[in-house]
C-alpha atoms as a PDB file:
ATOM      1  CA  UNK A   1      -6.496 -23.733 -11.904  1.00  0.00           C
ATOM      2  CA  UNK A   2     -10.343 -23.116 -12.328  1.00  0.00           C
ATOM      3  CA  UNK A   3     -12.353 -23.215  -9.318  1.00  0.00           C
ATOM      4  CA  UNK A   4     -13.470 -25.819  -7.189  1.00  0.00           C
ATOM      5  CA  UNK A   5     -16.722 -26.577  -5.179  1.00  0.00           C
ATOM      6  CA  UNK A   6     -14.569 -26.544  -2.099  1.00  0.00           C
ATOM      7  CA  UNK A   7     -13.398 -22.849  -2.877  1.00  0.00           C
ATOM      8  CA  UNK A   8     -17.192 -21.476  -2.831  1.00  0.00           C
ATOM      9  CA  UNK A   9     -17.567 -21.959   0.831  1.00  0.00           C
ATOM     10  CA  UNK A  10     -13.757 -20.443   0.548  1.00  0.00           C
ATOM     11  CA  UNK A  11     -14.763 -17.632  -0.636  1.00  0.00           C
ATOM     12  CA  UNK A  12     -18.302 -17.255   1.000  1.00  0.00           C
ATOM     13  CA  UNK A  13     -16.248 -17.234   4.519  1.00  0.00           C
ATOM     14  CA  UNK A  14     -14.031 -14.729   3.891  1.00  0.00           C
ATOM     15  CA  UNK A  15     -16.730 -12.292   4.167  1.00  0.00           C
ATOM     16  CA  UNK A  16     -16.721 -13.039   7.824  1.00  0.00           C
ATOM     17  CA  UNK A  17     -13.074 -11.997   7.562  1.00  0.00           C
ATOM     18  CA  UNK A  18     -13.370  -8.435   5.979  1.00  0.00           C
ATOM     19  CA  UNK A  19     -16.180  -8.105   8.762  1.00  0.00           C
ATOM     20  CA  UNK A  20     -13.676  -8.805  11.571  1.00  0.00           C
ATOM     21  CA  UNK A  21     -10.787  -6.881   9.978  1.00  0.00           C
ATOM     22  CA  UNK A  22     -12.728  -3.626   9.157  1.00  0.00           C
ATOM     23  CA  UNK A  23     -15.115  -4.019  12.538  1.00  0.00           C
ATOM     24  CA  UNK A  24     -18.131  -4.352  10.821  1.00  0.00           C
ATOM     25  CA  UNK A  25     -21.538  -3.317  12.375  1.00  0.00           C
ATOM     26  CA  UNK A  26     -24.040  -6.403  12.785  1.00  0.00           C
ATOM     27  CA  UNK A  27     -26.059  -4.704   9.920  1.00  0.00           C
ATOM     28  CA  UNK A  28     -23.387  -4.421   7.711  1.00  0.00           C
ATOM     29  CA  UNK A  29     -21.660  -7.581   8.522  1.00  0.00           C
ATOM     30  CA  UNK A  30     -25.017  -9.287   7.800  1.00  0.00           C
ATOM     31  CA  UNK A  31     -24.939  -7.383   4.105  1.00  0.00           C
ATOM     32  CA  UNK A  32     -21.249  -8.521   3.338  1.00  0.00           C
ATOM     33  CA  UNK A  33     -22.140 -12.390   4.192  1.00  0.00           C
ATOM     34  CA  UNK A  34     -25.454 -12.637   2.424  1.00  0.00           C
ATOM     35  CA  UNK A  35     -24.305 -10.999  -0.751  1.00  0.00           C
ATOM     36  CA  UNK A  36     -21.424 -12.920  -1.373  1.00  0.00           C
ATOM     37  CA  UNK A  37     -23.833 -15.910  -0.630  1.00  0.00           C
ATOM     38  CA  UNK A  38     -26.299 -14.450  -3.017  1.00  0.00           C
ATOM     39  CA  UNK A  39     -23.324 -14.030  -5.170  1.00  0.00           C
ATOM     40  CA  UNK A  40     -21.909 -17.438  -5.031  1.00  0.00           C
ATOM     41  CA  UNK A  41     -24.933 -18.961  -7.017  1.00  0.00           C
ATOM     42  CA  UNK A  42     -23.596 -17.603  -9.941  1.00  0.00           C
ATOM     43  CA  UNK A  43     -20.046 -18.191  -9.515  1.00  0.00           C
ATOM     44  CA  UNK A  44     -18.835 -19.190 -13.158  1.00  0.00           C
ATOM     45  CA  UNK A  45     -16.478 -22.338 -12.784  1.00  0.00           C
ATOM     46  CA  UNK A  46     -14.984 -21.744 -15.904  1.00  0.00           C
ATOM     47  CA  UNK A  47     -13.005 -19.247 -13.900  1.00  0.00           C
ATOM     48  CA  UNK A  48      -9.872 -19.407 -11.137  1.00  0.00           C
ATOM     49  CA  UNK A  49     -10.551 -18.689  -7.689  1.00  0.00           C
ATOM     50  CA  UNK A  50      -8.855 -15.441  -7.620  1.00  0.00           C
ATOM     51  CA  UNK A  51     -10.681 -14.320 -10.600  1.00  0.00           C
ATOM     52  CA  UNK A  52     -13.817 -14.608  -9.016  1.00  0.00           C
ATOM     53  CA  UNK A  53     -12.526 -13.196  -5.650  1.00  0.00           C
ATOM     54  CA  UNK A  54     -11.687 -10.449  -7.383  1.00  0.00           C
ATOM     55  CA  UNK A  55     -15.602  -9.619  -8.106  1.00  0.00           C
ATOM     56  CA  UNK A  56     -16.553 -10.218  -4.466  1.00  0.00           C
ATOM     57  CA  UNK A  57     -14.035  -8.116  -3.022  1.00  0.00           C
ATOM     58  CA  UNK A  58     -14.993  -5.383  -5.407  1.00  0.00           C
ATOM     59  CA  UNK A  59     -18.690  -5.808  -4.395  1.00  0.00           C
ATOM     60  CA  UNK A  60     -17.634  -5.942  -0.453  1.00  0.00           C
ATOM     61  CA  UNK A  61     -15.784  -2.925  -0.778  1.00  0.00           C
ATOM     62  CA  UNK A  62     -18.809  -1.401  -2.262  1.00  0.00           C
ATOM     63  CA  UNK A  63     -21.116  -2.601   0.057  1.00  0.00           C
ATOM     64  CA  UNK A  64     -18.587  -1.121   2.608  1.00  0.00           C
ATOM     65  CA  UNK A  65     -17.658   2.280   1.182  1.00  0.00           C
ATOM     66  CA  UNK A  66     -14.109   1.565   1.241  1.00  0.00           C
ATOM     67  CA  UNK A  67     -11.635   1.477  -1.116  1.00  0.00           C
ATOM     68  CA  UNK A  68      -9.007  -0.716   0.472  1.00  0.00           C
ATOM     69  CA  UNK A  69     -10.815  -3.142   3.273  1.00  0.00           C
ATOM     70  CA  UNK A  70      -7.638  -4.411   4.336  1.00  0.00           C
ATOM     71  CA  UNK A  71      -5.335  -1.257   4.308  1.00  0.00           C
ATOM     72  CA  UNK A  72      -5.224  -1.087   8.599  1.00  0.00           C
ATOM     73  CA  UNK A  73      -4.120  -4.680   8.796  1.00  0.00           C
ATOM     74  CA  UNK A  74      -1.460  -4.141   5.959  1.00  0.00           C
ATOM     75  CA  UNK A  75       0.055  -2.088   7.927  1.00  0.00           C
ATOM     76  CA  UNK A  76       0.260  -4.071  10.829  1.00  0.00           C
ATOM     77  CA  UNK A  77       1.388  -7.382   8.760  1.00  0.00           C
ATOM     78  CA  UNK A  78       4.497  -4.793   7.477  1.00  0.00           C
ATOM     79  CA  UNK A  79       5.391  -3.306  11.080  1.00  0.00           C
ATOM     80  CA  UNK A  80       5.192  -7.157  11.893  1.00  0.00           C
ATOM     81  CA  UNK A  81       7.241  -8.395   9.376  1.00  0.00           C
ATOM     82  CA  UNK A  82       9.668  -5.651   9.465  1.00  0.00           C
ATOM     83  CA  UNK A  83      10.457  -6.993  13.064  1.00  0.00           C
ATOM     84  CA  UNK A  84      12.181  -9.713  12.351  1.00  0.00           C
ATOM     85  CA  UNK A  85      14.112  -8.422   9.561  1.00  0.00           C
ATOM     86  CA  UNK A  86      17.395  -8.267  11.729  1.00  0.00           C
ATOM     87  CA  UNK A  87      16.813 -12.215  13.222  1.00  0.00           C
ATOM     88  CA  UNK A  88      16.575 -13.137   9.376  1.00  0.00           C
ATOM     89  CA  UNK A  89      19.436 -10.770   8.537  1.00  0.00           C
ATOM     90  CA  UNK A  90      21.727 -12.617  11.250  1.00  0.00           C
ATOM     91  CA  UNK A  91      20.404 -16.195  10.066  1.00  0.00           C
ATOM     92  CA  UNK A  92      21.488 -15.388   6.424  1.00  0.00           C
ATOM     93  CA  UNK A  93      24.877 -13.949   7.555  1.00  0.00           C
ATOM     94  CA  UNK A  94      25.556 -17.129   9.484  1.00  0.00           C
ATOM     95  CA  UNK A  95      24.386 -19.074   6.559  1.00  0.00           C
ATOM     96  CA  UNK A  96      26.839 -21.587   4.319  1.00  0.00           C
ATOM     97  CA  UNK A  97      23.899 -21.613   1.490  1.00  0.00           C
ATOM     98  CA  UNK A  98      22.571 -17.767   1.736  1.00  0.00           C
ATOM     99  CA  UNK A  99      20.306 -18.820  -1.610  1.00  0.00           C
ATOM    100  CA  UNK A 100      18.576 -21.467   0.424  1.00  0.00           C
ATOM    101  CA  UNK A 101      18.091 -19.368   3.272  1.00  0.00           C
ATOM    102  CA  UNK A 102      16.617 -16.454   1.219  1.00  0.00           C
ATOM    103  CA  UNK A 103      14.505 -18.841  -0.278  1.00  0.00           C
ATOM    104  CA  UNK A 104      12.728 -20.476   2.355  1.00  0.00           C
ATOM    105  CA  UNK A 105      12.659 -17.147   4.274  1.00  0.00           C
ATOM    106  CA  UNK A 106      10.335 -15.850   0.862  1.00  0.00           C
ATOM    107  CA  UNK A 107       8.070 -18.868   1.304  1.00  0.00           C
ATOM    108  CA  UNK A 108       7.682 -18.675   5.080  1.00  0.00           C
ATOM    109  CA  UNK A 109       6.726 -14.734   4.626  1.00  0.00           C
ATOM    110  CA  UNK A 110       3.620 -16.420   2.229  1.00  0.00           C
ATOM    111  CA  UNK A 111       1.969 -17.349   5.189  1.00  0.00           C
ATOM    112  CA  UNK A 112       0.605 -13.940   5.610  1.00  0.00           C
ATOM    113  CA  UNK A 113      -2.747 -14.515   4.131  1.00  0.00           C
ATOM    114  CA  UNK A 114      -5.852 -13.253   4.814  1.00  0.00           C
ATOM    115  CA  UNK A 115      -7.843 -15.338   2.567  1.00  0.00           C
ATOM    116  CA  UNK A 116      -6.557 -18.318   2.584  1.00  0.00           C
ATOM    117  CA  UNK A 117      -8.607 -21.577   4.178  1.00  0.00           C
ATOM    118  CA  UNK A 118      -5.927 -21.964   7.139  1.00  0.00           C
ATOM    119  CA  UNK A 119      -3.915 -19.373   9.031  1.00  0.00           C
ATOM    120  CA  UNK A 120      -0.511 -19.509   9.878  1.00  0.00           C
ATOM    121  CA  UNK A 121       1.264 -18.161  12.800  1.00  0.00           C
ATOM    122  CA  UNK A 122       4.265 -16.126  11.604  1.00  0.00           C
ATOM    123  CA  UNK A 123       7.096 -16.448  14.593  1.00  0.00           C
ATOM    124  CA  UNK A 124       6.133 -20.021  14.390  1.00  0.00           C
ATOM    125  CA  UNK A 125       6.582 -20.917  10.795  1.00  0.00           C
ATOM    126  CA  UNK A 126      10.017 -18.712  11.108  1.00  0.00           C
ATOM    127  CA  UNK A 127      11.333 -20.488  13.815  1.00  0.00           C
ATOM    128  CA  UNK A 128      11.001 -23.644  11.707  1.00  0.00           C
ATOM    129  CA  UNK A 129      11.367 -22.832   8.040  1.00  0.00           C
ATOM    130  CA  UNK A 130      15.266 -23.244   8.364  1.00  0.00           C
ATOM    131  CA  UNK A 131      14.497 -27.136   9.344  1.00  0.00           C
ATOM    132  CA  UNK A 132      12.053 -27.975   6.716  1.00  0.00           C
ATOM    133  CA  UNK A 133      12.141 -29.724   3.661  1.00  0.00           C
ATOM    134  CA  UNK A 134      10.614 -28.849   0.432  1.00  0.00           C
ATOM    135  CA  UNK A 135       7.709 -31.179  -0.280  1.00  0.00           C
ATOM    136  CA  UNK A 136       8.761 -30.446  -3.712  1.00  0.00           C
ATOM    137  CA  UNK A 137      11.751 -30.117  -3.855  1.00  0.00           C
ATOM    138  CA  UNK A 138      13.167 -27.974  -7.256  1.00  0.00           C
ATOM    139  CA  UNK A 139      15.458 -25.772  -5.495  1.00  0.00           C
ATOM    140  CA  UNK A 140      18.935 -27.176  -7.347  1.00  0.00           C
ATOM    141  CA  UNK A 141      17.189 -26.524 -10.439  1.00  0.00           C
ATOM    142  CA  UNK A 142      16.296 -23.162  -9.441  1.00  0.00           C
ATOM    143  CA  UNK A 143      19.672 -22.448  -8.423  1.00  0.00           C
ATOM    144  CA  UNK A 144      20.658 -23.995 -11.697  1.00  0.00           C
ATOM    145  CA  UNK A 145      18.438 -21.085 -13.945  1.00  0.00           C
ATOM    146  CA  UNK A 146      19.580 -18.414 -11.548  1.00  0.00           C
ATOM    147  CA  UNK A 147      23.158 -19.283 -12.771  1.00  0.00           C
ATOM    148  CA  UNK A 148      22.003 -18.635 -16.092  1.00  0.00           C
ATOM    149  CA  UNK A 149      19.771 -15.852 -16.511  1.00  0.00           C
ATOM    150  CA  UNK A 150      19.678 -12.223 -17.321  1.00  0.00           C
ATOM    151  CA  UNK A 151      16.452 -11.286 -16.452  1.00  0.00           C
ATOM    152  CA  UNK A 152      14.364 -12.529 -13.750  1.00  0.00           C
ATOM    153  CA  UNK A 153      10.638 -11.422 -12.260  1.00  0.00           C
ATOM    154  CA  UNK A 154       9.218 -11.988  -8.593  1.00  0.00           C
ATOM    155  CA  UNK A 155       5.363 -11.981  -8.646  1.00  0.00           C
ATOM    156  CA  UNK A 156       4.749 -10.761  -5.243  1.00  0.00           C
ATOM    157  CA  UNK A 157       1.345 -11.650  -3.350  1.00  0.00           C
ATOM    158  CA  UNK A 158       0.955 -10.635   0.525  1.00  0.00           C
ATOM    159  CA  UNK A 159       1.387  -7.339   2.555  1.00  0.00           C
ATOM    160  CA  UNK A 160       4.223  -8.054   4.812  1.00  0.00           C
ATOM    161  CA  UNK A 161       5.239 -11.124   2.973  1.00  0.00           C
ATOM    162  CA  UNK A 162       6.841  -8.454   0.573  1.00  0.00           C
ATOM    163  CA  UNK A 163       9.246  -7.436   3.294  1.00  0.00           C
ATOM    164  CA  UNK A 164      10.778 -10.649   3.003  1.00  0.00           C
ATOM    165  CA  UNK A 165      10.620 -10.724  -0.672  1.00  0.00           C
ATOM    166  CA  UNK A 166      12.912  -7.461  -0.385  1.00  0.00           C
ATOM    167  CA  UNK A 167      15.628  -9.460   1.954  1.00  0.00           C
ATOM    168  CA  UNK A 168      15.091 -12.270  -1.168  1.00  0.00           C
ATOM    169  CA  UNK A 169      16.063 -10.170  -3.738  1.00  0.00           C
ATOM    170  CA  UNK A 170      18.850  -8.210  -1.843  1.00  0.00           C
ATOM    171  CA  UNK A 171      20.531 -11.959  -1.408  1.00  0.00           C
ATOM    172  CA  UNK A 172      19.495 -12.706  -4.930  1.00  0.00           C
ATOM    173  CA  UNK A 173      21.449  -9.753  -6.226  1.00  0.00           C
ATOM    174  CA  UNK A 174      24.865 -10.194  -4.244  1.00  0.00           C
ATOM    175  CA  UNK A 175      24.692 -13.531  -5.440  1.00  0.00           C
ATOM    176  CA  UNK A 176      23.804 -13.252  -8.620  1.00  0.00           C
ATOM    177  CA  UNK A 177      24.643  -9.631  -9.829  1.00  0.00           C
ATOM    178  CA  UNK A 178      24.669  -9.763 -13.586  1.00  0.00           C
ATOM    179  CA  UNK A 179      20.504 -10.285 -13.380  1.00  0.00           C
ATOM    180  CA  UNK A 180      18.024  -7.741 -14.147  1.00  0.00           C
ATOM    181  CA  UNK A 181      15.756  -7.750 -11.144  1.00  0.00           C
ATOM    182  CA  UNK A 182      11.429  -6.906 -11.580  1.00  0.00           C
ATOM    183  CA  UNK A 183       8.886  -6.903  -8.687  1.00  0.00           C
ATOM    184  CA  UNK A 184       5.592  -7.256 -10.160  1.00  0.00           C
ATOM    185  CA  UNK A 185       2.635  -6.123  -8.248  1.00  0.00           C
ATOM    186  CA  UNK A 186      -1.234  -6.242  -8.049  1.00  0.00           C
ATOM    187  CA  UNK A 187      -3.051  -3.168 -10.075  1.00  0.00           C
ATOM    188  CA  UNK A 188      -5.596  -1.837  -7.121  1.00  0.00           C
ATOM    189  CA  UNK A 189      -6.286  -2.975  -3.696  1.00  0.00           C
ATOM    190  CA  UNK A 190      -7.313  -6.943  -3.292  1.00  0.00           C
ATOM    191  CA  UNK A 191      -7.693  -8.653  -0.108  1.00  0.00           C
ATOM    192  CA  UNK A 192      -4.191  -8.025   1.336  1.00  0.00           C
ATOM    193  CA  UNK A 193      -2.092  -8.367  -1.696  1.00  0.00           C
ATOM    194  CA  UNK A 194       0.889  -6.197  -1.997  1.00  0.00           C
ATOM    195  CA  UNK A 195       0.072  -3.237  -4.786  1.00  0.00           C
ATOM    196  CA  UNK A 196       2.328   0.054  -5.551  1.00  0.00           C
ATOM    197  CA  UNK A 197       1.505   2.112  -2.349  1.00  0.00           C
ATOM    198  CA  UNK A 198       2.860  -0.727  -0.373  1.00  0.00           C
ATOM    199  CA  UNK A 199       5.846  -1.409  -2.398  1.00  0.00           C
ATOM    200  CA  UNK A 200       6.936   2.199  -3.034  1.00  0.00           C
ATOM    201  CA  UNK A 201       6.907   2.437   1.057  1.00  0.00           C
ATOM    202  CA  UNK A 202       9.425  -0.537   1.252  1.00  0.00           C
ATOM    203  CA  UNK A 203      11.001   1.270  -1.419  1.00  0.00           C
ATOM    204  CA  UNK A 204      11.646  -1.239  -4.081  1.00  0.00           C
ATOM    205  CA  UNK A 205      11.726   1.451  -6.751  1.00  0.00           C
ATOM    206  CA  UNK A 206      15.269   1.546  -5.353  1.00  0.00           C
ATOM    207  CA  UNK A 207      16.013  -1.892  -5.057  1.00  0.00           C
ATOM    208  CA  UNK A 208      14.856  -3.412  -8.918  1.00  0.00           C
ATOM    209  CA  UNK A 209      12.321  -2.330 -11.576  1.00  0.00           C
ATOM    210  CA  UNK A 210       9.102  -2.277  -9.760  1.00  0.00           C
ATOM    211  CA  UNK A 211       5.695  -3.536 -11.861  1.00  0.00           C
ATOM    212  CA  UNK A 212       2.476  -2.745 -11.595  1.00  0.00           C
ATOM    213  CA  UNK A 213       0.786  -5.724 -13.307  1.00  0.00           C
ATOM    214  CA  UNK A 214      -2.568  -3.748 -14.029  1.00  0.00           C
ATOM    215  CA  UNK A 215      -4.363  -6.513 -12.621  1.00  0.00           C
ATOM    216  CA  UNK A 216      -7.052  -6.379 -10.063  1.00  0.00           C
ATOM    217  CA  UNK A 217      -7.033 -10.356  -9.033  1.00  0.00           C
ATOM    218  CA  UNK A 218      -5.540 -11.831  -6.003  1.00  0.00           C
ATOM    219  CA  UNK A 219      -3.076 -13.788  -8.617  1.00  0.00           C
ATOM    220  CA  UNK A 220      -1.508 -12.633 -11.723  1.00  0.00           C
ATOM    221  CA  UNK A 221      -4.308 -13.321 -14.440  1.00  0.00           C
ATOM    222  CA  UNK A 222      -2.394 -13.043 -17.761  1.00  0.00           C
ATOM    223  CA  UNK A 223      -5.215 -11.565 -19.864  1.00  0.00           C
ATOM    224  CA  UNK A 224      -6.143  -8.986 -17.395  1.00  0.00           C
ATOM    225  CA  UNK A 225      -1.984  -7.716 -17.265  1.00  0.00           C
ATOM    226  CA  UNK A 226      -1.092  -4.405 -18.677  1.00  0.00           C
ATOM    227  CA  UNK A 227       0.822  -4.501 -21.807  1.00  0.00           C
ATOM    228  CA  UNK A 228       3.617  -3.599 -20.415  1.00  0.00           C
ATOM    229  CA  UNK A 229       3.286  -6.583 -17.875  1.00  0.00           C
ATOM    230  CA  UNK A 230       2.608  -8.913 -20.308  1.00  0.00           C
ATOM    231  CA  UNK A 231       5.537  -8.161 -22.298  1.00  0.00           C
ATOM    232  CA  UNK A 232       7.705  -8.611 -19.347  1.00  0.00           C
ATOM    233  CA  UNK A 233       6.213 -11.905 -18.013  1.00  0.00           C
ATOM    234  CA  UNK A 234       6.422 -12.873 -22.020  1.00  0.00           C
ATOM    235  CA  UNK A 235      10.115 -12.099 -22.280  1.00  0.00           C
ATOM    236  CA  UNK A 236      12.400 -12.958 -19.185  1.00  0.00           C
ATOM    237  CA  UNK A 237      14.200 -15.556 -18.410  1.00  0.00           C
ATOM    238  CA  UNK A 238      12.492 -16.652 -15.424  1.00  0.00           C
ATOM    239  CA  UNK A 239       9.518 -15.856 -13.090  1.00  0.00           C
ATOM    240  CA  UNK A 240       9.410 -16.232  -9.677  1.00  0.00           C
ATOM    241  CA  UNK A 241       6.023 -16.387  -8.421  1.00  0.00           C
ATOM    242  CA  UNK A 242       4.819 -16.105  -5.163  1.00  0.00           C
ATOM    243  CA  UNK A 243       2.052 -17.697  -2.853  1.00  0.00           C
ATOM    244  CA  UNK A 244      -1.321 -19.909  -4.150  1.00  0.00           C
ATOM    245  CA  UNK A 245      -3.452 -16.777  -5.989  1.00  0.00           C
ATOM    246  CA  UNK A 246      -0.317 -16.735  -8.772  1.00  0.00           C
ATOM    247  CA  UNK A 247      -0.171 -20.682  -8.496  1.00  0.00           C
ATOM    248  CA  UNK A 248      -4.168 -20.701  -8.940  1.00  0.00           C
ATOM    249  CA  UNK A 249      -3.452 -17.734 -11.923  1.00  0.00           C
ATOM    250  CA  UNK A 250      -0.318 -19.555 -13.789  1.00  0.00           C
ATOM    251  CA  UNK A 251      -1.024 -22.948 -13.504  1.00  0.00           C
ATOM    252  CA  UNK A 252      -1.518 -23.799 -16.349  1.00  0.00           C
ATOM    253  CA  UNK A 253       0.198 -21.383 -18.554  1.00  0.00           C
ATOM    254  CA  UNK A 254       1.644 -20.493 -22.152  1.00  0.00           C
ATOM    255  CA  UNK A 255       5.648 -20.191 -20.958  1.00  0.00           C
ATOM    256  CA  UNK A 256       8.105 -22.246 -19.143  1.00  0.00           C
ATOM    257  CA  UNK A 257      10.605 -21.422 -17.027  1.00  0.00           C
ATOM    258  CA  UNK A 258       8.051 -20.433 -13.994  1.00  0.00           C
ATOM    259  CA  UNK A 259       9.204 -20.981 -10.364  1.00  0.00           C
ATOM    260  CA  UNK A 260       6.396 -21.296  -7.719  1.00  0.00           C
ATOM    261  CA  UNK A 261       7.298 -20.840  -4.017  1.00  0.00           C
ATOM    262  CA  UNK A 262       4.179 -21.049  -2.078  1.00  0.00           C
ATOM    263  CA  UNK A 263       2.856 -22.668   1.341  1.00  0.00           C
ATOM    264  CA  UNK A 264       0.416 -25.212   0.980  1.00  0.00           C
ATOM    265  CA  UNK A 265      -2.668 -23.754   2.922  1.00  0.00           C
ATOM    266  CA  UNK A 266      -5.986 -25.004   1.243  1.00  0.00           C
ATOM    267  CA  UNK A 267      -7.010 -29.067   0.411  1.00  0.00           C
ATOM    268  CA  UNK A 268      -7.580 -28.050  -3.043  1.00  0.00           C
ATOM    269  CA  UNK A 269      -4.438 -26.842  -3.844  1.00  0.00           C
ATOM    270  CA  UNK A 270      -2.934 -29.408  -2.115  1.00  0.00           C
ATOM    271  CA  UNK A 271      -4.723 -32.242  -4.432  1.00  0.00           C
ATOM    272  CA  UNK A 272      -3.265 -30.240  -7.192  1.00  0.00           C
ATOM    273  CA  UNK A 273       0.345 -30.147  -6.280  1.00  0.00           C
ATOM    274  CA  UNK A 274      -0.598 -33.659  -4.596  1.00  0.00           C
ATOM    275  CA  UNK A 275       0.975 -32.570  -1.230  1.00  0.00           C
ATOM    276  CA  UNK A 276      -0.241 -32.036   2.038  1.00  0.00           C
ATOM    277  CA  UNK A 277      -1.866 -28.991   3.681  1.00  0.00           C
ATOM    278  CA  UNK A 278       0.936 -27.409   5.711  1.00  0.00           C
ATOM    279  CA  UNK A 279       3.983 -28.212   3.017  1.00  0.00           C
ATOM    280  CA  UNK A 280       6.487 -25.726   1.104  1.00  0.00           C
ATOM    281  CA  UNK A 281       6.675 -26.031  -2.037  1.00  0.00           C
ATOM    282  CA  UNK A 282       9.593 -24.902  -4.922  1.00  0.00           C
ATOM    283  CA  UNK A 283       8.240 -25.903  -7.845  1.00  0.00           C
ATOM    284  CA  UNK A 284       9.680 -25.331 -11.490  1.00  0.00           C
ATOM    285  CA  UNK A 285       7.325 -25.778 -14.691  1.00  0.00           C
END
């Protein structure tokens, strides 16, 4: 998905963001907006939006003289995610289709995004997940691949949202137990993407094979993957990706057999997927 004029301003805002989150002085909060306004002249649209993000965040961090702008509020989205782990425990213990329930409980943990053009309260999208459709709706076939493959790879995407992607593949393995199990994550630090420092603390290197993609976008761009990560994406049976910066990354791209399970929060996404600004989505390509 190669960017749109709508993501510029996007993408220029966000810089008021990482002022807020890392309490900017006036000076420096002036620097960070009128840079990536400076910046945004040049933007190539030739490129996705998390590609160029990537750039800007690099530059902000610079401008900053820190290496992870969002690493305080990280740590609040996991102690705030990890409090509802035992009400979503109890809801998929109760549950007569635990797949379902794991599923939507991985898309409603996507709303834990810092860049994204509208924000999300968590409690609230959690105490209605469980009662929403799919806007699209490929869940049977999901289900359907699950039943058939040996190899499977979550693309994780948010702080905190991983949490949930944990208690996703937990259900994923008692129900499906024969499946090798990867957790790919981002290469450095960008926006509030989950990378190894936060997925070693959740410990996944204890629940599947745990990834590091090499890549330093907010999305999984292909041709800036590790080899290793490419080979992996390249070979299994099926990849789960999570949130819009992998939709923005994978759509289009050179496989099949790619599972997106994201929450509609910008209008240009939504014209892509042809949905509505506020919708799940479990879409199968």
């Amino acid at each position: 998905m190669l960017i749109h004029e709508a993501c510029v301003g996007c993408i220029i805002n966000q810089s008021f963001k990482v002022s807020k989150a890392i309490n900017a002085s006036k000076e420096l909060s002036h620097e960070l907006t009128t840079t990536v306004e400076f910046m945004s002249k040049t933007f190539s649209f030739a490129q996705t939006p998390p590609e160029i993000a990537s750039v800007v965040y690099e530059k902000m961090a610079e401008i900053a003289n820190k290496h992870d702008l969002y690493d305080e509020v990280k740590e609040l989205s996991t102690k705030k995610a990890l409090s509802f782990i035992p009400f979503l425990k109890e809801k998929l213990f109760l549950s007569e289709n635990k797949l379902l329930t794991a599923t939507k409980i991985a898309v409603a943990g996507n709303v834990i995004d810092l860049a994204a053009a509208v924000e999300f309260d968590l409690k609230e999208e959690l105490e209605k997940i469980f009662d929403t459709s799919f806007a699209h709706d490929d869940f049977e076939i999901l289900q359907n691949k699950l039943s058939f493959a040996k190899s499977v790879v979550i693309i994780g995407d948010n702080v905190g949202e991983h949490i949930f992607d944990y208690l996703f593949i937990q259900t994923l393995q008692q129900l499906f137990p024969d499946i090798n199990y990867s957790y790919m994550v981002r290469g450095n630090p960008i926006i509030n993407d989950v990378t190894m420092k936060e997925a070693l603390q959740a410990q996944f290197d204890t629940l599947c094979n745990l990834v590091d993609s090499g890549v330093n976008t907010p999305g999984f761009t292909y041709n800036r993957a590790n080899e290793d990560a490419k080979k992996l994406f390249d070979t299994t049976d099926l990849v789960i990706s999570k949130g819009m910066g992998n939709y923005e990354c994978l759509t289009p791209s050179h496989r099949a057999n790619i599972c997106f399970l994201l929450k509609v929060k910008c209008g240009v996404v939504a014209n892509s997927l042809d949905k509505e600004v506020g919708d799940i989505i479990c879409k199968i390509v």
